[in-house]
N, C-alpha and C. Protein backbone atom coordinates (compact mmCIF):
# COMPACT_ATOMS: atom_id res chain seq x y z
N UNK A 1 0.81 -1.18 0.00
CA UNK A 1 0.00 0.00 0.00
C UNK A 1 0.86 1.25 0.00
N UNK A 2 2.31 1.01 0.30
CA UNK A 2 2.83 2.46 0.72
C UNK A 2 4.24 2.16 0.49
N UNK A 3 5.24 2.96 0.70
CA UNK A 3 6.90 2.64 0.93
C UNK A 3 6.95 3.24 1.82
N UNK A 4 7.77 2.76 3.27
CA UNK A 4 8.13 3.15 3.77
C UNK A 4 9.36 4.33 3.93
N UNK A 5 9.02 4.89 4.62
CA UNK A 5 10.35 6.31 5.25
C UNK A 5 10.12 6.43 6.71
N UNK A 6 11.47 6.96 6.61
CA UNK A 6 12.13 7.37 7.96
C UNK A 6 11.16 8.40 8.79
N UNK A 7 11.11 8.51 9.66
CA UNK A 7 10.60 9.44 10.58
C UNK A 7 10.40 9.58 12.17
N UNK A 8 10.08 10.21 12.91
CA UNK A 8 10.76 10.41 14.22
C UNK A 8 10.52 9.22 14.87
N UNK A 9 9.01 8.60 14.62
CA UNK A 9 8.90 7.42 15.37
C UNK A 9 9.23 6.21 14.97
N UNK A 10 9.57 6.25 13.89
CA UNK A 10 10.18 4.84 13.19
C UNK A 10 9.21 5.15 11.25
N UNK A 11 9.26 4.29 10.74
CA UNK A 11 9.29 3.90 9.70
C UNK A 11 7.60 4.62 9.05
N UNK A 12 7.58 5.50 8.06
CA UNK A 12 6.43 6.34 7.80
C UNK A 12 5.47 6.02 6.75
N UNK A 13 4.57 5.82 6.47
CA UNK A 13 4.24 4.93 4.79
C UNK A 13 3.92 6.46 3.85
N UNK A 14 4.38 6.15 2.71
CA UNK A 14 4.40 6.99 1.24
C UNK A 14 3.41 6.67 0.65
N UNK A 15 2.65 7.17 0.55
CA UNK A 15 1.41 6.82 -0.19
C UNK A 15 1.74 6.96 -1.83
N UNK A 16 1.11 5.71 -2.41
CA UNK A 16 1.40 5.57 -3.78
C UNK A 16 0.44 6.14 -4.56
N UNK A 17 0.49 6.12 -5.90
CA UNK A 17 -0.96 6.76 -6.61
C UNK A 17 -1.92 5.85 -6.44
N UNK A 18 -2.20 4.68 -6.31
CA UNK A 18 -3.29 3.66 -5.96
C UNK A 18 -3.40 3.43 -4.87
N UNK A 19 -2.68 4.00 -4.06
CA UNK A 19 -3.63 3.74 -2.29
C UNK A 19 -3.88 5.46 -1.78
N UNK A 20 -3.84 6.09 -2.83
CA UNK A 20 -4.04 7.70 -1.84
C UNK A 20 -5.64 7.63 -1.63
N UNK A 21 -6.50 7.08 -2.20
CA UNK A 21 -7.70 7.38 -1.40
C UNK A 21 -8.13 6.60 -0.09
N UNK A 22 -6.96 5.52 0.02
CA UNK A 22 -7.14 5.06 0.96
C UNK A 22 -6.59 5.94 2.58
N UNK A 23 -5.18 6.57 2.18
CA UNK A 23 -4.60 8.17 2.93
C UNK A 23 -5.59 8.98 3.53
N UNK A 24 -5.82 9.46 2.11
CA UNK A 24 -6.69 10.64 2.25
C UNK A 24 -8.33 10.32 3.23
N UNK A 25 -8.51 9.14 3.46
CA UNK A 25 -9.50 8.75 4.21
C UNK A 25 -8.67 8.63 5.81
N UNK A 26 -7.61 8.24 6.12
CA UNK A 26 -6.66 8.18 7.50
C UNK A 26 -7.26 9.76 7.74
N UNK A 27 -6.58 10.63 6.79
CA UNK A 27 -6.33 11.82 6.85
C UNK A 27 -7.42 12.42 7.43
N UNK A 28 -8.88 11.58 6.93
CA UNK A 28 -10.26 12.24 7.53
C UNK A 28 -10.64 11.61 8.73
N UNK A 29 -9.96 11.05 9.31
CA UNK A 29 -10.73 9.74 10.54
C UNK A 29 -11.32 8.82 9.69
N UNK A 30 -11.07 8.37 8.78
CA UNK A 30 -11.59 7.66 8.19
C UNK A 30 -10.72 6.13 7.66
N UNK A 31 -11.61 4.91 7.89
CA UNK A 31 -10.73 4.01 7.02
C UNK A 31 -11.44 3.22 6.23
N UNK A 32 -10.90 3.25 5.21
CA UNK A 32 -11.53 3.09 4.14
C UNK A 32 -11.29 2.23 2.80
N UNK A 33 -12.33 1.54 2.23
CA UNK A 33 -11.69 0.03 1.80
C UNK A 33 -12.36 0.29 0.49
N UNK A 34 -11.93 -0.68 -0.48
CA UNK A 34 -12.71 -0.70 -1.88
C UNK A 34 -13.80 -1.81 -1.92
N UNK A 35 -14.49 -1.21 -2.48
CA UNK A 35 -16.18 -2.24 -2.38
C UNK A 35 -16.18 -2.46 -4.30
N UNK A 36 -16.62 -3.92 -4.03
CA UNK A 36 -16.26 -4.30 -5.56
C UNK A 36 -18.04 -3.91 -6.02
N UNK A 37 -17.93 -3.30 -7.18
CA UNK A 37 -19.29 -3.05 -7.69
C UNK A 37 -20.06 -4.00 -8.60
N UNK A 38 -19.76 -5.45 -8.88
CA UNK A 38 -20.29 -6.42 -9.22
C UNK A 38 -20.67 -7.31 -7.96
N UNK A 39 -19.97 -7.77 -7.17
CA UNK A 39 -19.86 -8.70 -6.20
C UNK A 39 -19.80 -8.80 -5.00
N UNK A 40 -19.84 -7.22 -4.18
CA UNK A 40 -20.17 -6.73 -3.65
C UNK A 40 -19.03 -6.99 -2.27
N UNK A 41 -17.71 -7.62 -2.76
CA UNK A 41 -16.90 -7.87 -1.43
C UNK A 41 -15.82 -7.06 -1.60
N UNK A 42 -15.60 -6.72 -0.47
CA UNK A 42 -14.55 -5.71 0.49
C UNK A 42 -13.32 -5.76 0.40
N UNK A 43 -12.46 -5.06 -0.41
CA UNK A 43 -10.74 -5.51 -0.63
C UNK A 43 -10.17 -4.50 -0.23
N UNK A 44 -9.08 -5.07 0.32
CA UNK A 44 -7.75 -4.17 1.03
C UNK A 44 -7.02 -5.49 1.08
N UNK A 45 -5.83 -5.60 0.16
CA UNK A 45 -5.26 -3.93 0.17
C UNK A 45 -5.43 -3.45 -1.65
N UNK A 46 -5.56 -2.24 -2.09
CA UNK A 46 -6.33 -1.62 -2.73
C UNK A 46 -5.61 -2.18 -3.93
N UNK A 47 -6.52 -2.35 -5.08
CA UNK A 47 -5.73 -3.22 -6.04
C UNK A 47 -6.98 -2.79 -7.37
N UNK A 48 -6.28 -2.85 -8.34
CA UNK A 48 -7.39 -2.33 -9.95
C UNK A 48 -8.52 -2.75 -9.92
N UNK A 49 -8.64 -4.15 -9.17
CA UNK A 49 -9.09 -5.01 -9.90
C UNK A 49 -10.11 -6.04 -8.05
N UNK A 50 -11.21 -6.37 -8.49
CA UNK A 50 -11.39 -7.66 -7.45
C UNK A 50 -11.12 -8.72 -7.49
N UNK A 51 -10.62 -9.61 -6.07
CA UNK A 51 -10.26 -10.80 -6.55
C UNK A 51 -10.93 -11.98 -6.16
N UNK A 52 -12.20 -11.35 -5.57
CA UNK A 52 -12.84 -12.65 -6.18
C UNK A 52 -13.58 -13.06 -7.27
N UNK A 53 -14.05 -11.87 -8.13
CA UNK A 53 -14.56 -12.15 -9.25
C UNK A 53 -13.31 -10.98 -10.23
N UNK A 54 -12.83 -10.93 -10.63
CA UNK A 54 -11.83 -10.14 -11.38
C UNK A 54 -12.38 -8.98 -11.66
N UNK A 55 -13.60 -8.67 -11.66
CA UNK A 55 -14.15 -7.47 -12.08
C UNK A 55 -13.36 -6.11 -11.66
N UNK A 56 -12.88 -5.32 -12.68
CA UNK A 56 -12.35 -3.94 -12.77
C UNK A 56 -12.93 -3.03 -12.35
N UNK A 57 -14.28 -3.20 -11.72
CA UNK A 57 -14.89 -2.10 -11.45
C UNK A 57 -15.06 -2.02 -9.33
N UNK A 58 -13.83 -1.19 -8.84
CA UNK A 58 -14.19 -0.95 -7.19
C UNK A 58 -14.27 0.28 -7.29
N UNK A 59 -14.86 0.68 -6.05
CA UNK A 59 -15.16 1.62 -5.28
C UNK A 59 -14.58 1.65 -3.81
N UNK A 60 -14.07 3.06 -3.77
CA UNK A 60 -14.01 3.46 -2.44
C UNK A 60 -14.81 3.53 -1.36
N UNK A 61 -15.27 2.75 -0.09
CA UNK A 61 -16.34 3.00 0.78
C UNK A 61 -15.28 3.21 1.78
N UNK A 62 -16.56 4.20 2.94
CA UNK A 62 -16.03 3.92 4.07
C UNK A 62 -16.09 2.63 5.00
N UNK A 63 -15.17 2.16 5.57
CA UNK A 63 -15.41 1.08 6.31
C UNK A 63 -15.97 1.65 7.89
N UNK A 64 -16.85 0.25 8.92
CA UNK A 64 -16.73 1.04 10.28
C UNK A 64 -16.13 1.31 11.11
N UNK A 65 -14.89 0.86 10.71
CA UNK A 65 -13.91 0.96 11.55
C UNK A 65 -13.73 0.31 12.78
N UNK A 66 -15.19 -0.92 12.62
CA UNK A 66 -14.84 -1.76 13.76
C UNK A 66 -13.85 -3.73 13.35
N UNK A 67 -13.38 -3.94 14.33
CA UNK A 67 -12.76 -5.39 13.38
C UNK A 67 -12.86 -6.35 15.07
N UNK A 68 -12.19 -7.63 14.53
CA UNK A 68 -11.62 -8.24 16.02
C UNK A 68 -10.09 -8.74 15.55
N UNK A 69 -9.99 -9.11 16.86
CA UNK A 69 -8.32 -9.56 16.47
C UNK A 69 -8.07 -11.06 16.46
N UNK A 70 -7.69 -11.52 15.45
CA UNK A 70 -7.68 -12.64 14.42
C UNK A 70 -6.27 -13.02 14.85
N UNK A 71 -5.04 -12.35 14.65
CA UNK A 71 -3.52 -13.05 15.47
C UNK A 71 -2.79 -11.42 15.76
N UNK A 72 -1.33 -12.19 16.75
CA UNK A 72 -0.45 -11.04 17.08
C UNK A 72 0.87 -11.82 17.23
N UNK A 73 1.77 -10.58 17.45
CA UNK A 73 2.78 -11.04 18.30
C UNK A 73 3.09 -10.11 18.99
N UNK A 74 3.95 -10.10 20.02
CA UNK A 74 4.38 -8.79 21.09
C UNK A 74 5.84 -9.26 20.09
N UNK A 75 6.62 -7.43 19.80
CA UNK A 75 7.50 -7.59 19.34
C UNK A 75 8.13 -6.61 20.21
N UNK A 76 9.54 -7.83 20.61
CA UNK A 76 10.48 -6.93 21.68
C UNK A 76 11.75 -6.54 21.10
N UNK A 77 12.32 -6.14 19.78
CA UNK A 77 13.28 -5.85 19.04
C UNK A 77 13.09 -4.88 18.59
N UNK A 78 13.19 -3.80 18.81
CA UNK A 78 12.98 -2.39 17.76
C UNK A 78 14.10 -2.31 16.71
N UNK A 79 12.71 -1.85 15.63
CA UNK A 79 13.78 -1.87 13.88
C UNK A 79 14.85 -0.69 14.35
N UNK A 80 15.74 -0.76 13.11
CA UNK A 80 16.76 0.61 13.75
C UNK A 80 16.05 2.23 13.27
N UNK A 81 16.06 2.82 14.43
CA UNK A 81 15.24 4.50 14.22
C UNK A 81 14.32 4.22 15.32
N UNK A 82 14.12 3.17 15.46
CA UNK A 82 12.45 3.00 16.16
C UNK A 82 12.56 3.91 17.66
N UNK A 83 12.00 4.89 17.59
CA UNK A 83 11.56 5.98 18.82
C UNK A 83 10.18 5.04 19.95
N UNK A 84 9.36 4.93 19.37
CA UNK A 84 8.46 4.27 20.54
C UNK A 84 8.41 3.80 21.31
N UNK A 85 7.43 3.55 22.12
CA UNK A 85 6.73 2.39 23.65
C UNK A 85 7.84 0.59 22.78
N UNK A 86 8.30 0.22 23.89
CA UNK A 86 8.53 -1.21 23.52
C UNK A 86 8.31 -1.90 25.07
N UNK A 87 8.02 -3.00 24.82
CA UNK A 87 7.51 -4.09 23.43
C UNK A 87 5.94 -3.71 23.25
N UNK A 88 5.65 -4.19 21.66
CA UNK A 88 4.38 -3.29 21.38
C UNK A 88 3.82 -4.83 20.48
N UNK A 89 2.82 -4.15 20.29
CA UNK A 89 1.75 -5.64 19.68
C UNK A 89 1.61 -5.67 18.22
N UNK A 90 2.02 -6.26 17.41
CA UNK A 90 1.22 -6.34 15.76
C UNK A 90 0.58 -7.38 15.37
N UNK A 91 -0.36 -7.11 14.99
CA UNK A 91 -1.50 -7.78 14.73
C UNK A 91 -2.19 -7.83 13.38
N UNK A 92 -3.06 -8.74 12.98
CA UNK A 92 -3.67 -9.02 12.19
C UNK A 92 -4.95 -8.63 12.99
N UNK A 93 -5.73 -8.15 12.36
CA UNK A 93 -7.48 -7.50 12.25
C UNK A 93 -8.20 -7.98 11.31
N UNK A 94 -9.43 -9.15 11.57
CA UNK A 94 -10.29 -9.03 10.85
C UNK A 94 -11.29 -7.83 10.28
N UNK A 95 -11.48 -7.05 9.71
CA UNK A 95 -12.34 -5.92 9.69
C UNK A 95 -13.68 -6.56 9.67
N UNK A 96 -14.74 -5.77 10.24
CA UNK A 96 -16.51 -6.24 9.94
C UNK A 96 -16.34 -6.58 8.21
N UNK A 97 -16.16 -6.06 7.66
CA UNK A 97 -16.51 -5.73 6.62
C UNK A 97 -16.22 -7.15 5.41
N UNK A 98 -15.00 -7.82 6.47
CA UNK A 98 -14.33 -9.32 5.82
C UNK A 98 -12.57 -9.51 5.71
N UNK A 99 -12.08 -7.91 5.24
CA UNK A 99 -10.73 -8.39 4.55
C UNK A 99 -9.68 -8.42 5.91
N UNK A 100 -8.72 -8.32 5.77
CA UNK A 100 -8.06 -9.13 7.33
C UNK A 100 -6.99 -7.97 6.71
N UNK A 101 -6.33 -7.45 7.93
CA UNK A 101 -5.63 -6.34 7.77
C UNK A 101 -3.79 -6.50 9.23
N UNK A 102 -3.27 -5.84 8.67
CA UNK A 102 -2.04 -6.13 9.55
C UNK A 102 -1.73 -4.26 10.06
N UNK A 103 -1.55 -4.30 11.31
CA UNK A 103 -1.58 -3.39 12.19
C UNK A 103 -1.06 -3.19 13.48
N UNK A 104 -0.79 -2.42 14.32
CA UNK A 104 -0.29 -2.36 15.87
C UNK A 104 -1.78 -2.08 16.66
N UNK A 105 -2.15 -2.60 17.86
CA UNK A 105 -2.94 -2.40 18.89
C UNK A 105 -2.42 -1.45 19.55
N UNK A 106 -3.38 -0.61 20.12
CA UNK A 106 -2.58 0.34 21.18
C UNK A 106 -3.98 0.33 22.35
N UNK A 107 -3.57 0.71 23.41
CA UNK A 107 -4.47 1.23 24.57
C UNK A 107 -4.21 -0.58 25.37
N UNK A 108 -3.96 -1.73 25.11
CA UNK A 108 -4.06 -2.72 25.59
C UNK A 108 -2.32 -2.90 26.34
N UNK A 109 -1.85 -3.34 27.24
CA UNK A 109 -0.39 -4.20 27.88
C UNK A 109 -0.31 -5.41 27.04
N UNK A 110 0.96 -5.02 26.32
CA UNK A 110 1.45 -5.99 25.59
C UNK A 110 1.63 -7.99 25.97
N UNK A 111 0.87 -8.16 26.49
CA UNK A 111 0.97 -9.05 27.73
C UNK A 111 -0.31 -9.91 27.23
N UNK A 112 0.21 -11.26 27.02
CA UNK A 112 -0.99 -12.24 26.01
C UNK A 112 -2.64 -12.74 27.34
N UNK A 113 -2.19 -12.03 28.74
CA UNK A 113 -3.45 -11.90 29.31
C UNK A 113 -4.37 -11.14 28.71
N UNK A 114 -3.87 -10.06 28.22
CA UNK A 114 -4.93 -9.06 27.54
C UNK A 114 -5.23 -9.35 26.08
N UNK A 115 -4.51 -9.84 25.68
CA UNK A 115 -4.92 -10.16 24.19
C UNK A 115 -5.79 -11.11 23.76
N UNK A 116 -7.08 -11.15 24.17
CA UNK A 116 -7.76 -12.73 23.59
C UNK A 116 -8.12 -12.50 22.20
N UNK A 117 -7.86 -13.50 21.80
CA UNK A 117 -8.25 -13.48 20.22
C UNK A 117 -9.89 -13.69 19.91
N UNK A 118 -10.18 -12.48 19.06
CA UNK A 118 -11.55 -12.72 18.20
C UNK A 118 -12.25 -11.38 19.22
N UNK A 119 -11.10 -10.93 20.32
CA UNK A 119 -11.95 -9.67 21.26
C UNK A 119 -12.26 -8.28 19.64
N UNK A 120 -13.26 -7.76 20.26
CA UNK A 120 -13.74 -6.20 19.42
C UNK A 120 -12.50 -5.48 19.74
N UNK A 121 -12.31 -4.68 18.59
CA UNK A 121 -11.17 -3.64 18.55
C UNK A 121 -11.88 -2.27 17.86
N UNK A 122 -11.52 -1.45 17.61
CA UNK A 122 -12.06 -0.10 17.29
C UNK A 122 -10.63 0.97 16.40
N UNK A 123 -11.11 0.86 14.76
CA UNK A 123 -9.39 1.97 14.50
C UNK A 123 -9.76 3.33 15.64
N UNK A 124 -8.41 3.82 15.76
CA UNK A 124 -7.36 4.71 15.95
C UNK A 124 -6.47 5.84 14.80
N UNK A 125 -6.57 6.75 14.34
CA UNK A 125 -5.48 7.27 13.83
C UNK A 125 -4.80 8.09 14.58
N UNK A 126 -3.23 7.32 14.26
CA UNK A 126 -1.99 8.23 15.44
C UNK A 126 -0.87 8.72 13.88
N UNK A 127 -0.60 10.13 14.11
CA UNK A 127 0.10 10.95 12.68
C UNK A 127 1.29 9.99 13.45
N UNK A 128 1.80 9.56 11.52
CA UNK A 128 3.62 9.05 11.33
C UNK A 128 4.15 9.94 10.22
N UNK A 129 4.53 10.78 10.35
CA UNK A 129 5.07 11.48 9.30
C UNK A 129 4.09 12.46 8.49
N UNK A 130 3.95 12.54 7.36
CA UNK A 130 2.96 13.11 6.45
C UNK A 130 1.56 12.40 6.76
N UNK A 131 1.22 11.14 7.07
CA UNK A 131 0.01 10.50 7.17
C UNK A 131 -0.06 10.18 8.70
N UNK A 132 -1.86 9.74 8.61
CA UNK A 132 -2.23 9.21 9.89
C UNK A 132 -2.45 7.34 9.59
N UNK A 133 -1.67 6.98 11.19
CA UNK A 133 -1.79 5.70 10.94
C UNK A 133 -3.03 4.83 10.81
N UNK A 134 -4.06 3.77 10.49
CA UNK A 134 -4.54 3.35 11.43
C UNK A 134 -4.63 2.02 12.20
N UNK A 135 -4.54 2.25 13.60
CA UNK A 135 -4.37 1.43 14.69
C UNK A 135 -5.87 0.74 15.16
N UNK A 136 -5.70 -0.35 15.70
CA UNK A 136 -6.61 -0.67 16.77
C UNK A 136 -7.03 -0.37 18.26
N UNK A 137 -7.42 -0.54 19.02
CA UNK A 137 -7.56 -0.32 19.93
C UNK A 137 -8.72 -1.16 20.36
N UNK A 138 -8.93 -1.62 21.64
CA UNK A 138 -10.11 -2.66 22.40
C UNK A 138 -11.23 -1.50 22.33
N UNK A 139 -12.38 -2.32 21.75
CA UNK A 139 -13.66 -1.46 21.78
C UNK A 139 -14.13 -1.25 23.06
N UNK A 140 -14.81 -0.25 23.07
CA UNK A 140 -15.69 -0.28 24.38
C UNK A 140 -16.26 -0.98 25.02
N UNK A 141 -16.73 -2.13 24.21
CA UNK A 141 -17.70 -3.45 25.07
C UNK A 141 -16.97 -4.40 25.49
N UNK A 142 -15.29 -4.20 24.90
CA UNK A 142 -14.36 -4.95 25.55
C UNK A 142 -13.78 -4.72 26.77
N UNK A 143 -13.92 -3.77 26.91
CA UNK A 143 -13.07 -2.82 28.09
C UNK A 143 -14.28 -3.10 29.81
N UNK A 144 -15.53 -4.05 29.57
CA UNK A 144 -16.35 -3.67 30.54
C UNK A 144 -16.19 -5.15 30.93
């Protein structure tokens, strides 16, 4: 979706010409996926084309920005530059919507007590550079 760059907190994504509407939706609080207009399923990461029926014709929707968490790992090695919290969580996110997404959790202790898999998560955008990221975070109905 992006190339990475340098930046204060570690590694920044470049938005390419085929994922800027996906940006420009971070940029709004927004995250946002392509909806195939024949077949009606949900792709990320953003691509010409759908793949479950090949059809050329997507659209940009907003997604709800709600998902659960599908896998992780706590990673205790910071890349070189890396400024942040360590050890921190990356994860895979199912989104509502279907497509499965790779990401950091935040607001949870990196600590596999807190992490149950398939719990509600809720995006987050935290600015990396020129763009806003987006993160997870435990939904509200998780937190009770």
């Amino acid at each position: 979706m992006s190339q990475p760059m340098a930046s204060a907190g570690g590694a920044a994504p470049q938005p390419l010409p085929g994922t800027r509407p996906f940006w420009e939706g971070t940029q709004a609080g927004e995250l946002r996926l392509q909806l195939c207009d024949c077949c009606d399923t949900h792709v990320l990461y953003p691509r010409p084309h759908c793949p479950a029926c090949g059809a050329e014709a997507v659209s940009w929707v907003r997604a709800s920005g709600r998902a659960r968490l599908y896998s992780y790992v706590i990673n205790h090695m910071p890349m070189p530059g890396w400024t942040g919290a360590m050890p921190y969580v990356i994860a895979v996110v199912e989104l509502e919507e279907g497509p499965r997404m790779m990401t950091n959790l935040v607001g949870v202790p990196p600590d596999p007590k807190h992490l149950v898999l398939d719990m509600p998560l809720q995006v987050v955008f935290e600015p990396r550079g020129e763009v806003m990221l987006p993160l997870f975070k435990p939904a509200a109905e998780a937190a009770r």
